[in-house]
C-alpha atoms as a PDB file:
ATOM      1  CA  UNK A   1       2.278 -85.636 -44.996  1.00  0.00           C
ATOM      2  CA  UNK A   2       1.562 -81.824 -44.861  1.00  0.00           C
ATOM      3  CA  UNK A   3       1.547 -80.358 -41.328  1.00  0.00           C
ATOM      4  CA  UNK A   4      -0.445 -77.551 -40.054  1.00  0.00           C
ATOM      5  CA  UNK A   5       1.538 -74.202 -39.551  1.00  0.00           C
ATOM      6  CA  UNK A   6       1.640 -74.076 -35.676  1.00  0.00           C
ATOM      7  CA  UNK A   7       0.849 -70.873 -35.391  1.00  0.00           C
ATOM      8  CA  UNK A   8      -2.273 -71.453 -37.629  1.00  0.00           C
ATOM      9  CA  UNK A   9      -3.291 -73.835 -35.227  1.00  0.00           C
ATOM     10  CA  UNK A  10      -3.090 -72.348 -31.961  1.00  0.00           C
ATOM     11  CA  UNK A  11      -4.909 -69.391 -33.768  1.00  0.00           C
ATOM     12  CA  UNK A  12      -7.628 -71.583 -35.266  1.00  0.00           C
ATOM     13  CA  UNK A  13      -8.541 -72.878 -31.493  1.00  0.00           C
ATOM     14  CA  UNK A  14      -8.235 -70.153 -29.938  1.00  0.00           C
ATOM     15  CA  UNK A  15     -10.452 -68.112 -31.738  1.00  0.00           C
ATOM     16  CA  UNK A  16     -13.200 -71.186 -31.994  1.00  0.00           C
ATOM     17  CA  UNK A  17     -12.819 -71.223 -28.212  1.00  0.00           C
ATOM     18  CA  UNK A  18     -13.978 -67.707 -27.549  1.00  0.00           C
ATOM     19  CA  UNK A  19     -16.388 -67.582 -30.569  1.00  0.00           C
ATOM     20  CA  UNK A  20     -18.488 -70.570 -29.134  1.00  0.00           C
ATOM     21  CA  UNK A  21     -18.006 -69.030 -25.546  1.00  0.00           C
ATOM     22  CA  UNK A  22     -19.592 -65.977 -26.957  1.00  0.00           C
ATOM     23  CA  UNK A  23     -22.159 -67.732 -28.332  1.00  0.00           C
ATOM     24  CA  UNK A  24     -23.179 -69.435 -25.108  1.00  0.00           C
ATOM     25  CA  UNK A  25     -23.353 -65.872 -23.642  1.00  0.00           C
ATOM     26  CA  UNK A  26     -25.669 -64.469 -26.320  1.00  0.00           C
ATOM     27  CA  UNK A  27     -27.610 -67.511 -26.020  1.00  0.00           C
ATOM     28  CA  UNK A  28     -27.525 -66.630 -21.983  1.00  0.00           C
ATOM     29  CA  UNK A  29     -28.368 -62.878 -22.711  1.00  0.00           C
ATOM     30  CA  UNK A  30     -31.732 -63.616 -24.391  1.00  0.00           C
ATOM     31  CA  UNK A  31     -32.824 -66.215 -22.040  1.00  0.00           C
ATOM     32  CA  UNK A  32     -32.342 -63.401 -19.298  1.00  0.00           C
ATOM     33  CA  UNK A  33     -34.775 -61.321 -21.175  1.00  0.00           C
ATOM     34  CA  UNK A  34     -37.012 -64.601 -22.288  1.00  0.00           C
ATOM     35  CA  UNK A  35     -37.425 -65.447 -18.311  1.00  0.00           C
ATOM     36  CA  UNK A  36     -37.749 -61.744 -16.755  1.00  0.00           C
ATOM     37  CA  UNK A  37     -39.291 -59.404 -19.746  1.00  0.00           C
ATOM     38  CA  UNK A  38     -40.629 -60.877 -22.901  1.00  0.00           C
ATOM     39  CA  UNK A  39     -42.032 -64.405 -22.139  1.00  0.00           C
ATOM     40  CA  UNK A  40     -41.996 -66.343 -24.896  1.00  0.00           C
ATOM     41  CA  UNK A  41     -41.704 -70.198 -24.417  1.00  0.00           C
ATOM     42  CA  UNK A  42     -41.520 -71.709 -27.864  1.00  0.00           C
ATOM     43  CA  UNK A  43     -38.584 -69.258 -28.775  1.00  0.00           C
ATOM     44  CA  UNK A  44     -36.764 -70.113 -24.831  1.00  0.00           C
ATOM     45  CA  UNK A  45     -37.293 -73.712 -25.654  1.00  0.00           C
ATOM     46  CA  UNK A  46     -35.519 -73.048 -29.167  1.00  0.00           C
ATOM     47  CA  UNK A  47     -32.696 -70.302 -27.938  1.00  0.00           C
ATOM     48  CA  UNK A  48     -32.247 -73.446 -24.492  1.00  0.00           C
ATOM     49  CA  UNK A  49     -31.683 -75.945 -27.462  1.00  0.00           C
ATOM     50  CA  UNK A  50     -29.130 -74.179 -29.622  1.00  0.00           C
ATOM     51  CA  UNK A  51     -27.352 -73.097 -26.356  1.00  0.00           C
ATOM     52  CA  UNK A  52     -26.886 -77.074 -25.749  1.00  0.00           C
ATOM     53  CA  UNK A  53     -25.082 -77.428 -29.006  1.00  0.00           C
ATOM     54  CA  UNK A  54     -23.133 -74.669 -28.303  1.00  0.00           C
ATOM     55  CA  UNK A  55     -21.783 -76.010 -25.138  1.00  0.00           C
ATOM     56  CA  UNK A  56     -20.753 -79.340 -26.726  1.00  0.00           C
ATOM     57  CA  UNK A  57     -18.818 -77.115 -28.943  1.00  0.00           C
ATOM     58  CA  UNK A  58     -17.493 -75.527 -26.363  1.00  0.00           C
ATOM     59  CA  UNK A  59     -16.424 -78.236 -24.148  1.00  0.00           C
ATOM     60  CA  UNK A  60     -14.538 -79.607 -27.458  1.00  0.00           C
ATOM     61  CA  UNK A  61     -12.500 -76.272 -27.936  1.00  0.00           C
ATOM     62  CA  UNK A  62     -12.068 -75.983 -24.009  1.00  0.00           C
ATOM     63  CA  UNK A  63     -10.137 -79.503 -23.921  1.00  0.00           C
ATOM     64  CA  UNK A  64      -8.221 -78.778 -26.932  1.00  0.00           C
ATOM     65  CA  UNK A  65      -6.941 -75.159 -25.199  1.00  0.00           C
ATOM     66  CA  UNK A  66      -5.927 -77.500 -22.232  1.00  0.00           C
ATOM     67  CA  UNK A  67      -4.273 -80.962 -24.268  1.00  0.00           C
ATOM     68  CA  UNK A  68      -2.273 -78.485 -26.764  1.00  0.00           C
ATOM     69  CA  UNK A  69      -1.860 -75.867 -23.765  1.00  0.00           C
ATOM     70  CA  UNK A  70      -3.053 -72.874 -25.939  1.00  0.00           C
ATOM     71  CA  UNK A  71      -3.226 -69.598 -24.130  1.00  0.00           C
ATOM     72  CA  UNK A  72      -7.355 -68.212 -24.275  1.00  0.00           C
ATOM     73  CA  UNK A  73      -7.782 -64.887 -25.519  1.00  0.00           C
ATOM     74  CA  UNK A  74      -7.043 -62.041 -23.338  1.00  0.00           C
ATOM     75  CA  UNK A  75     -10.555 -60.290 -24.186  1.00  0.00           C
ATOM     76  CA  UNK A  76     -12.949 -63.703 -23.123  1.00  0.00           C
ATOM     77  CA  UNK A  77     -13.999 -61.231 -19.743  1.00  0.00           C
ATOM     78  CA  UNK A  78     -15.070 -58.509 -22.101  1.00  0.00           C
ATOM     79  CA  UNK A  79     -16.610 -61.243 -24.814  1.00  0.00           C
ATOM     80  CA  UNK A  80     -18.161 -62.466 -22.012  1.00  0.00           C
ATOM     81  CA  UNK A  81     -20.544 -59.046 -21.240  1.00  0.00           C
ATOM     82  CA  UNK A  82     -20.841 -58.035 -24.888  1.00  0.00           C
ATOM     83  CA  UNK A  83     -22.178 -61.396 -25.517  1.00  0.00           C
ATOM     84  CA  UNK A  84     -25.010 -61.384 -23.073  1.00  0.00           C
ATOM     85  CA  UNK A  85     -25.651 -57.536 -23.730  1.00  0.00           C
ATOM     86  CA  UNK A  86     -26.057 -58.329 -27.209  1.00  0.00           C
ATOM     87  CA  UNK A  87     -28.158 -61.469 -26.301  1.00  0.00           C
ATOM     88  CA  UNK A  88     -30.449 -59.621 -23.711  1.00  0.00           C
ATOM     89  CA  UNK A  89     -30.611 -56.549 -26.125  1.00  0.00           C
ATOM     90  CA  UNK A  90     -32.105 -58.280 -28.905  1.00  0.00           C
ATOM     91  CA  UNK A  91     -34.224 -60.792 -27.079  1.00  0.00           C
ATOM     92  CA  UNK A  92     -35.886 -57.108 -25.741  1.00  0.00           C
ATOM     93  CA  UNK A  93     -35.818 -56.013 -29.275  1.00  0.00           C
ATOM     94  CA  UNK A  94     -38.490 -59.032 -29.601  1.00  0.00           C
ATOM     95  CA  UNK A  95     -38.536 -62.338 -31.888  1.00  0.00           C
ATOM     96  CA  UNK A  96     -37.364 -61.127 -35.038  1.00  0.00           C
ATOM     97  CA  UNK A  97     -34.132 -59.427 -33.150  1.00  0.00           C
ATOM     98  CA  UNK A  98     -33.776 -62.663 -31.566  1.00  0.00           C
ATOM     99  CA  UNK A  99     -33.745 -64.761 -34.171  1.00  0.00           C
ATOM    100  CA  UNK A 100     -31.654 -62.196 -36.489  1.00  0.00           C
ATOM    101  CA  UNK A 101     -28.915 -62.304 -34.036  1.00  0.00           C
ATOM    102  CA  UNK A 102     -28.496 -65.785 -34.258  1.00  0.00           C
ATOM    103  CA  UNK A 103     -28.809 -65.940 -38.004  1.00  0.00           C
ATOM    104  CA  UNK A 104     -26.428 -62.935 -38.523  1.00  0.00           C
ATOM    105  CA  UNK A 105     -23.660 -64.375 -35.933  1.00  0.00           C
ATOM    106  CA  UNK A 106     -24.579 -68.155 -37.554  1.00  0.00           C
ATOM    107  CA  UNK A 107     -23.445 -66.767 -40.817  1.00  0.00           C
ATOM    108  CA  UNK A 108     -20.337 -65.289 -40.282  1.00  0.00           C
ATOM    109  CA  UNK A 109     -19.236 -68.038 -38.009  1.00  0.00           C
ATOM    110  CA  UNK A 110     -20.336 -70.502 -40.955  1.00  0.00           C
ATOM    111  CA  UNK A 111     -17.323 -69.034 -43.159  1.00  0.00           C
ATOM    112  CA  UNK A 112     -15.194 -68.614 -40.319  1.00  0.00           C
ATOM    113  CA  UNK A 113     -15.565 -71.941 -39.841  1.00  0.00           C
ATOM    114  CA  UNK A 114     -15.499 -73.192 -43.760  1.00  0.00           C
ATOM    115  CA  UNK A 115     -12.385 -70.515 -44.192  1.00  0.00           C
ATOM    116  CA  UNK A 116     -10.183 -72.697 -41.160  1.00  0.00           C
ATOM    117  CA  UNK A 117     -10.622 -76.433 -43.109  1.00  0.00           C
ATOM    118  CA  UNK A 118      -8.751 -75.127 -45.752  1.00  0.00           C
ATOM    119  CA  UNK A 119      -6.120 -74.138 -43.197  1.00  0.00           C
ATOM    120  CA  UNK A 120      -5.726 -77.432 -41.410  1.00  0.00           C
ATOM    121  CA  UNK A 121      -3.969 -80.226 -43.039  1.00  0.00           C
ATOM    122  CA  UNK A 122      -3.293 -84.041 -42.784  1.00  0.00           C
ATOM    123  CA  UNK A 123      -1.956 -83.989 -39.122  1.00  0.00           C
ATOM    124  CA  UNK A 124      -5.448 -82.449 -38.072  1.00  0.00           C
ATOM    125  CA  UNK A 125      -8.079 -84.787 -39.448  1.00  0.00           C
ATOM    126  CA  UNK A 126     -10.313 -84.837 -36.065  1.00  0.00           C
ATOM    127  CA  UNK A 127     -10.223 -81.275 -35.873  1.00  0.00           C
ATOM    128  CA  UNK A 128     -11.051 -80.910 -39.019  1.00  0.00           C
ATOM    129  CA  UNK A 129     -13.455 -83.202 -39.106  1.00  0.00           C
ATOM    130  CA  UNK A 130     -15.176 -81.560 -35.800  1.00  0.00           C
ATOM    131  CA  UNK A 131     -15.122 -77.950 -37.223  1.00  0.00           C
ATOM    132  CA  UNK A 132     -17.304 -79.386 -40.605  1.00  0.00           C
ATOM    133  CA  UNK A 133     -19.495 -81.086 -37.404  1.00  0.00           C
ATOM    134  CA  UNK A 134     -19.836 -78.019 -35.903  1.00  0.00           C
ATOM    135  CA  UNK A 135     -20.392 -75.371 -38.979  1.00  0.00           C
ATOM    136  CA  UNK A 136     -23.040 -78.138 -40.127  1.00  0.00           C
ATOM    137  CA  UNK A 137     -24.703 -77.588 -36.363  1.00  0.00           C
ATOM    138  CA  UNK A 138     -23.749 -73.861 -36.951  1.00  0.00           C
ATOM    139  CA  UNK A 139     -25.831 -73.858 -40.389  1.00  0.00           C
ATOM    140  CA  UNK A 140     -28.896 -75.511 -38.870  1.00  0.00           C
ATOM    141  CA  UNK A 141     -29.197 -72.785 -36.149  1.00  0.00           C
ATOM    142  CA  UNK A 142     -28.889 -69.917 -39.136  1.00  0.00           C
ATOM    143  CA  UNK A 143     -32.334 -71.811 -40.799  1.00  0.00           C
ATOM    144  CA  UNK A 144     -33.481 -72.479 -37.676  1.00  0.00           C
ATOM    145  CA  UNK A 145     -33.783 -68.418 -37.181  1.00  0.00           C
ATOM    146  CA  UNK A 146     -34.811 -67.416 -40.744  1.00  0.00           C
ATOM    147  CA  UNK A 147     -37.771 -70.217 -40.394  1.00  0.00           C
ATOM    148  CA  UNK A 148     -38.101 -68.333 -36.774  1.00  0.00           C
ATOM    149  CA  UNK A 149     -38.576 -65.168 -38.199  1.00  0.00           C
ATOM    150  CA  UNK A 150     -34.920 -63.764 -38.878  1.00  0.00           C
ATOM    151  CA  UNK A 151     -35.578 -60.874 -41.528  1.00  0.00           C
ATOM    152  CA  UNK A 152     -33.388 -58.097 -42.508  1.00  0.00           C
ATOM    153  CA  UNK A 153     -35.591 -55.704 -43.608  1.00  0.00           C
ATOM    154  CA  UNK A 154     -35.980 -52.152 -42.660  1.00  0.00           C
ATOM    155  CA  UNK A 155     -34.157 -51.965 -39.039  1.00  0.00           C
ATOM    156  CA  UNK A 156     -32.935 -55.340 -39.032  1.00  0.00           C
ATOM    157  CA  UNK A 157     -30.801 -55.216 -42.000  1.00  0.00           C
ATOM    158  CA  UNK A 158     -28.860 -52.570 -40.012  1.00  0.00           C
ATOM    159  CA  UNK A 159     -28.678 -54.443 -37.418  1.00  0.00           C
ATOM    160  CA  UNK A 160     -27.532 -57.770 -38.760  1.00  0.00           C
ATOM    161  CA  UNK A 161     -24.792 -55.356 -40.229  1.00  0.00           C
ATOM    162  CA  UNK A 162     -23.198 -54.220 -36.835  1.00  0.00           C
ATOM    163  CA  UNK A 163     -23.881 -57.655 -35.332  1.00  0.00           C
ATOM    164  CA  UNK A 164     -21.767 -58.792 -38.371  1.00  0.00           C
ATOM    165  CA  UNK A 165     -18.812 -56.792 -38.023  1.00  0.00           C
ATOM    166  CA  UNK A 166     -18.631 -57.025 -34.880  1.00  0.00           C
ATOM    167  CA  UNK A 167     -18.264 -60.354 -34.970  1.00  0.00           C
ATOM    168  CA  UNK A 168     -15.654 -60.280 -37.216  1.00  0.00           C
ATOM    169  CA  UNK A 169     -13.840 -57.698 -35.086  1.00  0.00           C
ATOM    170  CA  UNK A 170     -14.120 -60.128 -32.499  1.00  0.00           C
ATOM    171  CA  UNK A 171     -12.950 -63.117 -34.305  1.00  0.00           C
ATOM    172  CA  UNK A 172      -9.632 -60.886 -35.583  1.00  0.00           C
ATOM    173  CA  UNK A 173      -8.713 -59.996 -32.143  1.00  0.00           C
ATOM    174  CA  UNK A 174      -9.330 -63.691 -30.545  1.00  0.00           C
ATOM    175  CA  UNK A 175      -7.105 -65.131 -33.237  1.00  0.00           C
ATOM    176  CA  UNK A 176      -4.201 -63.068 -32.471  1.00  0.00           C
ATOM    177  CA  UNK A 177      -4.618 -61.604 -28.741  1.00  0.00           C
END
């Protein structure tokens, strides 16, 4: 039976950890803006609903950290306030913002995701099996913002580019630091 390189591992859940952290925080971010500034209760009700699978996620990669005693990353504080600026920033950006931000972060986190089965071998079936789980749930969210209005024309493309790379700056610093 192949084994998964340990450091690989530790790597794999810590970086899941923080990215689904983050994505509860963006999630939070707009819903500050969707309850104070732009009121808009079909998109809170959507934004409230991804956030939900985003905690399950969560919870998953929070008991792993603890069972395998992983150490977090170092930069979750700072994730933490990027996240909900980002969130709150394009919730006041309006709909389109909104729902590019999740499509934008929903794609790079869907081959992040696909990227880390190919990683994990025999001796990691559940986890495997939970990261297809949750880059399926990841997927949905991405239509769910292109069918919400997600568009990358003009503006937007520009900005799904920095939301992109910054989310793969994030992602190479959580795996390592």
């Amino acid at each position: 039976m192949k084994k998964t390189n340990k450091k690989s591992l530790e790597e794999i859940i810590r970086v899941d950890h923080a990215g689904e952290r983050g994505a509860i925080k963006i999630y939070e971010g707009q819903l500050l803006a969707l309850k104070t500034f732009r009121y808009d209760e079909t998109l809170k009700r959507q934004i409230e609903e991804m956030k939900e699978h985003e905690k399950e996620h969560y919870e998953f990669f929070e008991n792993e950290i603890k069972k395998r005693n992983i150490s977090k990353t170092k930069f979750l504080p700072l994730w933490d306030i990027l996240g909900v600026t980002l969130g709150f920033g394009t919730a006041m950006l309006g709909k389109k913002a909104t729902m590019l931000c999740t499509a934008s972060v929903e794609e790079v986190i869907g081959d992040h995701y696909k990227n880390q089965t190919y990683k994990l071998q025999d001796d990691e079936k559940e986890l495997k099996e939970k990261i297809i789980k949750f880059r399926d749930d990841e997927l949905e969210h991405k239509d769910i913002a292109y069918e919400g209005g997600a568009t990358k024309s003009g503006f937007y493309g520009l900005l799904d580019k920095v939301i992109k790379v910054s989310s793969r700056v994030a992602i190479t610093i959580s795996e390592k630091i």
